[in-house]
Protein backbone atom coordinates (compact mmCIF):
# COMPACT_ATOMS: atom_id res chain seq x y z
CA UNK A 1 0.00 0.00 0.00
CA UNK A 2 1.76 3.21 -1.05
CA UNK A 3 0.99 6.67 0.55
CA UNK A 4 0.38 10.26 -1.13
CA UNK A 5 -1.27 13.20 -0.04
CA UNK A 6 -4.44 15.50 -1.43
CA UNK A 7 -4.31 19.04 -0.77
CA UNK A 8 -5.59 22.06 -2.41
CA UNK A 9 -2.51 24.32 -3.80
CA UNK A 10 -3.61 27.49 -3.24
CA UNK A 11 -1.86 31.59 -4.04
CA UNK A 12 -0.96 31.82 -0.47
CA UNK A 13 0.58 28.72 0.77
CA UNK A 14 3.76 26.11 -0.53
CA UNK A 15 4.39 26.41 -4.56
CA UNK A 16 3.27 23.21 -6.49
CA UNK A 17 7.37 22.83 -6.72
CA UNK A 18 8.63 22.97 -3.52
CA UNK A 19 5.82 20.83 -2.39
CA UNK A 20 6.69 17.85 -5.07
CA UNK A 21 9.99 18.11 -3.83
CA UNK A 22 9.33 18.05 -0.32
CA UNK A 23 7.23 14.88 -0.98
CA UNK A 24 10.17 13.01 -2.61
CA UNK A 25 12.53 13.46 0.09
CA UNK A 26 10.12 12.41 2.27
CA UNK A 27 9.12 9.07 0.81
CA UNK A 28 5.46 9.71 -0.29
CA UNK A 29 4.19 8.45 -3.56
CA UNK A 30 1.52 10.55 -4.74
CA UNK A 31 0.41 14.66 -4.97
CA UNK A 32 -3.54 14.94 -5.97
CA UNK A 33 -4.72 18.50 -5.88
CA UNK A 34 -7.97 19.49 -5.19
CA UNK A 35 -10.21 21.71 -8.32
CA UNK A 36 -12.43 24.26 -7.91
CA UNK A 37 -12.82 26.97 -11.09
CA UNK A 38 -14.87 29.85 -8.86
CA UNK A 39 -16.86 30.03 -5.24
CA UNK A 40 -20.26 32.17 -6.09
CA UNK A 41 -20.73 35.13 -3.99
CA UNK A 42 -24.31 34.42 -3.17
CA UNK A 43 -23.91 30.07 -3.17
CA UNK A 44 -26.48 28.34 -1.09
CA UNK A 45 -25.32 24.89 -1.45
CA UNK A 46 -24.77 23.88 1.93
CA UNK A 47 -21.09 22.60 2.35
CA UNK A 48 -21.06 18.51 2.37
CA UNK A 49 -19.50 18.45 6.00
CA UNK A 50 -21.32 21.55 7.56
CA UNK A 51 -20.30 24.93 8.06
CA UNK A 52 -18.53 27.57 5.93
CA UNK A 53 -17.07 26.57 2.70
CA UNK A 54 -13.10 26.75 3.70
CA UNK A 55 -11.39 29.53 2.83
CA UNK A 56 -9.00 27.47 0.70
CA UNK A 57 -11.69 26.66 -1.94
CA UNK A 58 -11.46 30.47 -3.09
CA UNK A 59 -7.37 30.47 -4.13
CA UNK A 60 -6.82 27.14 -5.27
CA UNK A 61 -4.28 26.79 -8.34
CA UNK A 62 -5.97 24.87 -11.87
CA UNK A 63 -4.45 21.84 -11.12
CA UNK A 64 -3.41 20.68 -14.55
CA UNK A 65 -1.30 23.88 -14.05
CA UNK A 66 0.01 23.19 -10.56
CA UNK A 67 0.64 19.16 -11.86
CA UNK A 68 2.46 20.31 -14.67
CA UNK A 69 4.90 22.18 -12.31
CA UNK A 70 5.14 19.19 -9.67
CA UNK A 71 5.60 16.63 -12.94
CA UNK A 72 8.76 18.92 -13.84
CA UNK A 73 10.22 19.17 -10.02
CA UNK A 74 10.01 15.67 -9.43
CA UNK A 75 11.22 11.95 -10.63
CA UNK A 76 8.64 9.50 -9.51
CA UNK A 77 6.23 11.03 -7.72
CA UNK A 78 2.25 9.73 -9.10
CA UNK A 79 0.72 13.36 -10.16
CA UNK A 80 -3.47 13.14 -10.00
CA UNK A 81 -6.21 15.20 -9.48
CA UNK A 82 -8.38 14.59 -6.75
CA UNK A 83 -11.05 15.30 -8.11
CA UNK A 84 -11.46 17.24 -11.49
CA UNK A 85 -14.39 18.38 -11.74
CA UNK A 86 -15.17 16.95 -15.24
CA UNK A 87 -18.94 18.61 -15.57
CA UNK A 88 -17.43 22.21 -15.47
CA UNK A 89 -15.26 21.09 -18.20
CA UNK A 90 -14.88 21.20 -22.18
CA UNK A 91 -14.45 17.52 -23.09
CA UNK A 92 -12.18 18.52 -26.04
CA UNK A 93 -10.04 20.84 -23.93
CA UNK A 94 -9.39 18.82 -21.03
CA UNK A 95 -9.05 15.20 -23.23
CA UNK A 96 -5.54 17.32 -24.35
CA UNK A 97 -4.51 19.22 -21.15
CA UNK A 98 -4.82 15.39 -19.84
CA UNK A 99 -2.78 13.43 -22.33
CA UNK A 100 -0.42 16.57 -22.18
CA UNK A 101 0.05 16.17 -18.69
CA UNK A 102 0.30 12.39 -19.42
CA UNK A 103 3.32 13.22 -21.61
CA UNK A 104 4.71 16.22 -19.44
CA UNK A 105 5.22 13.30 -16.86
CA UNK A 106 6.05 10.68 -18.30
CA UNK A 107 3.09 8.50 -17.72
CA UNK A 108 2.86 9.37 -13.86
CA UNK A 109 -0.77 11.05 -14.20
CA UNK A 110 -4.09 9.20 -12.51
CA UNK A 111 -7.21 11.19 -13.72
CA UNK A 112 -9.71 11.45 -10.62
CA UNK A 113 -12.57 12.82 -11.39
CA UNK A 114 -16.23 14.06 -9.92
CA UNK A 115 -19.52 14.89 -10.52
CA UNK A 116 -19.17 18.27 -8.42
CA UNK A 117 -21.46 19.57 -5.19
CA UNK A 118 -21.61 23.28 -5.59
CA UNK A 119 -24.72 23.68 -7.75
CA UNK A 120 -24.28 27.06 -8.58
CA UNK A 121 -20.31 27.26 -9.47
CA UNK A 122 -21.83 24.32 -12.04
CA UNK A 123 -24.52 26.66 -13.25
CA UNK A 124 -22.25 29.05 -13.70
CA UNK A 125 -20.42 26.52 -16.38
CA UNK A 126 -23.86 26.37 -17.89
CA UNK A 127 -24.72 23.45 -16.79
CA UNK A 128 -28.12 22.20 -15.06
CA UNK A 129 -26.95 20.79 -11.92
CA UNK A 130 -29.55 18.42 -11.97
CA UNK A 131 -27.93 17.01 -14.85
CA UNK A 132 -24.84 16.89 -13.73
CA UNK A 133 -24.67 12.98 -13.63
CA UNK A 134 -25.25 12.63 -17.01
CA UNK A 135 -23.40 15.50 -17.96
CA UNK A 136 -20.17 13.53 -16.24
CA UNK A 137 -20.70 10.12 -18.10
CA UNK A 138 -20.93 12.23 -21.89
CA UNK A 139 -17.98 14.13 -21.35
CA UNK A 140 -15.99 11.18 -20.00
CA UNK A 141 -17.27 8.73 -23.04
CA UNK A 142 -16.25 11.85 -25.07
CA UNK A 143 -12.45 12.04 -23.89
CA UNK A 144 -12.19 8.01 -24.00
CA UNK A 145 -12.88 8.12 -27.55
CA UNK A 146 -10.15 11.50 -28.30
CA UNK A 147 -7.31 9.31 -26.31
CA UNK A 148 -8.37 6.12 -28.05
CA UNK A 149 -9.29 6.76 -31.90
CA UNK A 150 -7.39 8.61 -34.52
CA UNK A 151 -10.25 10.15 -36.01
CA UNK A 152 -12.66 10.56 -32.63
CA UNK A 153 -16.55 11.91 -33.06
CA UNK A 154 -19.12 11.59 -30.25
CA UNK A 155 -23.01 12.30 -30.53
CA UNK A 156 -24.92 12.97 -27.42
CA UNK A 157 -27.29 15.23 -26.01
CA UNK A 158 -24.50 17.53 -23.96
CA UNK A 159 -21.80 16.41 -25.82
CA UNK A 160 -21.64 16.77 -29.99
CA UNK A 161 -18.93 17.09 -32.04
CA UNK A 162 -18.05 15.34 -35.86
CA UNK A 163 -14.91 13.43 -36.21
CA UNK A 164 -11.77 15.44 -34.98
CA UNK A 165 -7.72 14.71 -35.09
CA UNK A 166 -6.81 15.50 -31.15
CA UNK A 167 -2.90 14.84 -30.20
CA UNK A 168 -1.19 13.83 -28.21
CA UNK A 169 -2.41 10.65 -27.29
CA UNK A 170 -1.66 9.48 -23.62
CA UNK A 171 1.71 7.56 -23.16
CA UNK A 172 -0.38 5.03 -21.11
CA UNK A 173 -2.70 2.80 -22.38
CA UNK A 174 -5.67 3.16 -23.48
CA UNK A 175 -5.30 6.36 -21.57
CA UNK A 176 -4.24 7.84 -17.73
CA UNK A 177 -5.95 5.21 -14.97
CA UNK A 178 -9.28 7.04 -14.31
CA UNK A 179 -10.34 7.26 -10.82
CA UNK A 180 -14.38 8.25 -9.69
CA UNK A 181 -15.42 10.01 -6.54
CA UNK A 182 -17.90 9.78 -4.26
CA UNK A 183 -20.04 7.49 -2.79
CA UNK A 184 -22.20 4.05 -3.91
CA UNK A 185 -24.21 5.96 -6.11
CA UNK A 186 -21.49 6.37 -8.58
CA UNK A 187 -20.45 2.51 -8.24
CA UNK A 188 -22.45 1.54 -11.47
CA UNK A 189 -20.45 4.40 -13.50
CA UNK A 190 -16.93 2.72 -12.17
CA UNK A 191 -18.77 -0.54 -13.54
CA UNK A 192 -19.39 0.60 -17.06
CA UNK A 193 -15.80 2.94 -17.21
CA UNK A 194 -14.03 0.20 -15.84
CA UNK A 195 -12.49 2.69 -13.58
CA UNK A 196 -11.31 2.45 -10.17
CA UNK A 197 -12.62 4.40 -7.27
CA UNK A 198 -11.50 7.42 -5.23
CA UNK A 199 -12.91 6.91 -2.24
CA UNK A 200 -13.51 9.83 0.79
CA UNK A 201 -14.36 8.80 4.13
CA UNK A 202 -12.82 9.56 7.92
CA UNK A 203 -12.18 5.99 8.65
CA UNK A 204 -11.21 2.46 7.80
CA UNK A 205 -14.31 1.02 9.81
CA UNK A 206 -16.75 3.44 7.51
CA UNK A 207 -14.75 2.76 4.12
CA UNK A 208 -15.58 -1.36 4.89
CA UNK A 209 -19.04 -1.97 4.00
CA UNK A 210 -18.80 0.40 0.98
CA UNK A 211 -15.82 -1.69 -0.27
CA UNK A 212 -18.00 -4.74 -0.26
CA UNK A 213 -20.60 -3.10 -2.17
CA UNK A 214 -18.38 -1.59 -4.74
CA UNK A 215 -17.00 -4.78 -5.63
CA UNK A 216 -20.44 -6.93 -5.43
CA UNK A 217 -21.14 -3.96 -8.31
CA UNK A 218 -17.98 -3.47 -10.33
CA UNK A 219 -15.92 -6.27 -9.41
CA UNK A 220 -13.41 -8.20 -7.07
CA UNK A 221 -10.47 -6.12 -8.67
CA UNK A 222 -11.44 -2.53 -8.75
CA UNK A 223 -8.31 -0.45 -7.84
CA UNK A 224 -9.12 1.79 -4.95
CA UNK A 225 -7.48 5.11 -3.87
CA UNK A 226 -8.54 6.49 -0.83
CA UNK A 227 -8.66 9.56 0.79
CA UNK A 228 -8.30 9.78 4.59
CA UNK A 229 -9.60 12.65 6.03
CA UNK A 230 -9.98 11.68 9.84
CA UNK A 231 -7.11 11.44 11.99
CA UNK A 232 -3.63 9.84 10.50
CA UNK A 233 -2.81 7.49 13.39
CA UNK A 234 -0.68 4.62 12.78
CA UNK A 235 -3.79 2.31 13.98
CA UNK A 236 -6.37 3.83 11.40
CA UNK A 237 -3.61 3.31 8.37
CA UNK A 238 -3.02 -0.27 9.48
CA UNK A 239 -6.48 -0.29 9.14
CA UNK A 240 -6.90 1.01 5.70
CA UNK A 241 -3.77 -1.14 4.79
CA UNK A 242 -5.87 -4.54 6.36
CA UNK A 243 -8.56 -3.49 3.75
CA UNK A 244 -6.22 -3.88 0.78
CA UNK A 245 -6.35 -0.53 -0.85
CA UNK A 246 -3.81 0.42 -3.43
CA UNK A 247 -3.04 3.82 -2.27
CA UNK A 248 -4.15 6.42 0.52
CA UNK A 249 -3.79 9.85 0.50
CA UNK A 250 -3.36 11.60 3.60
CA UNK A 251 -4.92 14.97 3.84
CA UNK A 252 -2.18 17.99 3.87
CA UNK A 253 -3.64 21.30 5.18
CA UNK A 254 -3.27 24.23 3.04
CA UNK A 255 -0.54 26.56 5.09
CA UNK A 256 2.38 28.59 4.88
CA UNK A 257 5.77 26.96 3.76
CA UNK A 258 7.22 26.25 6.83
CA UNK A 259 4.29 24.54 8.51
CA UNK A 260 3.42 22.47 5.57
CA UNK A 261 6.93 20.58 5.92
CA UNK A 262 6.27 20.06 9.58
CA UNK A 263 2.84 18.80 9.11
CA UNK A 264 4.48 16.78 6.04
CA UNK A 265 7.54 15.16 8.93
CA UNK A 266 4.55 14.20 11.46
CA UNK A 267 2.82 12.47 8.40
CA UNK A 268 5.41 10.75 7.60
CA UNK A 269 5.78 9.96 11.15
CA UNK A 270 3.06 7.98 11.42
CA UNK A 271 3.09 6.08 8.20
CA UNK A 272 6.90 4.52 9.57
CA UNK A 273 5.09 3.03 12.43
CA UNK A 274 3.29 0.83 9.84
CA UNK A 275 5.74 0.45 6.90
C-alpha cells in the first residue's frame, strides 16, 4: 500500500514545486490536488461536512497547471487530481490538457474525477446541476474516444462534435488510470468505465461496508485510492492497509511553507510506524 497526499494548492501557501519536492525526500508516492474553477458570492449549497465553505476553496491553483509544475520538479512522484471536476469542463479541452500532462510526466498522471457539489459554481459553467450525472458520463465517453481513436466523433445530447484529429495521445494505455469520486451511487459508472474508485471517508471502519458493495457492483479487482480525512494514526492506516487498498492519500492542510513541511515530517511519522 503506497501513501500520497491531497491538498488544495492554493496563491498563499507552498508552490506546487517545492511541495513535489518536499514529498520526494520524504518518501510519499503521490500529490492529488484538489479543483475548484470559482466560489459564487451568493452560493447556497450547503457545504457537504457543515459549516462555511473553507477559505481554501477560493485560491486554489488549476491543477493541470500546478501538476504540470510538480511533474517537472520531481522523478517519480504519481501526479493526480483529486477530483477534477469533469462537468465544469470542455471535453475537447481537457481530453488534451490530460494526455499533455500524461506526456509532461512521463506516464505518472491518474485522472480522478467528480460529478461536483456546488450547484451554482456548475450553473455558472452552464450546466443544469440536476444534470450533472449525465453531464459527467458524456464528457468522460467523449475524452475516452479522443485518447483512443485517430479520427474521434461523439453524438450525445450535452456532448456533440463530428470526427476530430486531437494529439497527443496518452503515453499510457488506453489512456491515464481514471479514478471516480464519491459514494455508492457512482459505483455503477466505475462498472461501465471500468475505472477504479477514489474513495472519501474519515475511517477504515466506515470505508468497509462500501468496499464490499463496490466490488459486489464493479468487481473483485477494482483499484481503490482512498482519501483519509480523519485522523492519521498509525492504527487507522493499518487499518486502511488490512482493507487492501492500493493507495491512501493523507490529507495535507493548506498553510504557509514552513508549517506544511512540519505537518508533512509528522505524516510521515506515522506512516513509519506501519511500513
Amino acid at each position: 500500500m503506497g501513501f500520497g497526499v491531497l491538498t488544495f494548492v492554493t496563491d498563499e501557501g507552498i508552490g506546487p514545486v517545492e511541495l513535489a519536492r518536499a514529498l520526494e525526500e520524504r518518501g510519499f508516492e503521490s500529490l492529488y490536488l484538489a479543483e475548484h474553477s470559482h466560489i459564487p458570492v451568493d452560493a447556497k449549497t450547503p457545504y457537504p461536512s457543515g459549516g462555511p465553505i473553507p477559505h481554501k476553496y477560493y485560491r486554489t491553483l488549476d491543477p493541470f497547471v500546478a501538476l504540470t509544475a510538480a511533474a517537472v520538479a520531481s522523478r517519480d512522484l504519481l501526479l493526480g487530481t483529486g477530483i477534477a471536476l469533469v462537468v465544469q469542463r470542455d471535453p475537447i479541452q481537457t481530453a488534451k490538457e490530460v494526455a499533455s500532462l500524461d506526456a509532461v510526466s512521463q506516464g505518472r498522471f491518474r485522472f480522478g474525477v467528480g460529478v461536483g457539489w456546488l450547484r451554482e459554481e456548475i450553473a455558472d459553467h452552464g450546466v443544469d446541476p440536476s444534470m450533472r450525472g449525465r453531464v459527467v458520463d458524456e464528457r468522460l465517453d467523449a475524452m475516452i474516444q479522443i485518447w483512443t481513436q485517430e479520427k474521434a466523433e461523439y453524438h450525445g445530447k450535452f456532448v456533440d462534435f463530428d470526427p476530430i484529429y486531437s494529439w497527443p495521445k496518452p503515453i499510457q494505455h488506453p489512456y491515464p488510470p481514471l479514478y471516480l469520486g464519491g459514494g455508492p451511487v457512482g459505483f455503477k459508472r466505475i462498472a461501465r468505465l471500468n475505472a477504479g474508485w477514489l474513495s472519501m471517508t474519515q475511517s477504515a471502519k466506515e470505508l468497509a461496508p462500501q468496499i464490499d458493495q463496490l466490488r459486489e457492483v464493479a468487481g473483485q479487482d477494482v483499484p481503490i485510492v482512498h482519501f483519509h480525512g480523519g485522523e492519521p494514526s498509525a492504527k487507522e492506516l493499518t487499518g486502511c492497509r488490512d482493507l487492501g487498498l492500493e493507495h491512501v492519500l493523507l490529507d495535507l492542510p493548506t498553510a504557509s511553507r514552513d508549517e506544511t513541511l512540519r505537518h508533512l515530517d509528522e505524516l510521515r511519522a506515522e506512516v513509519a510506524k506501519i511500513a
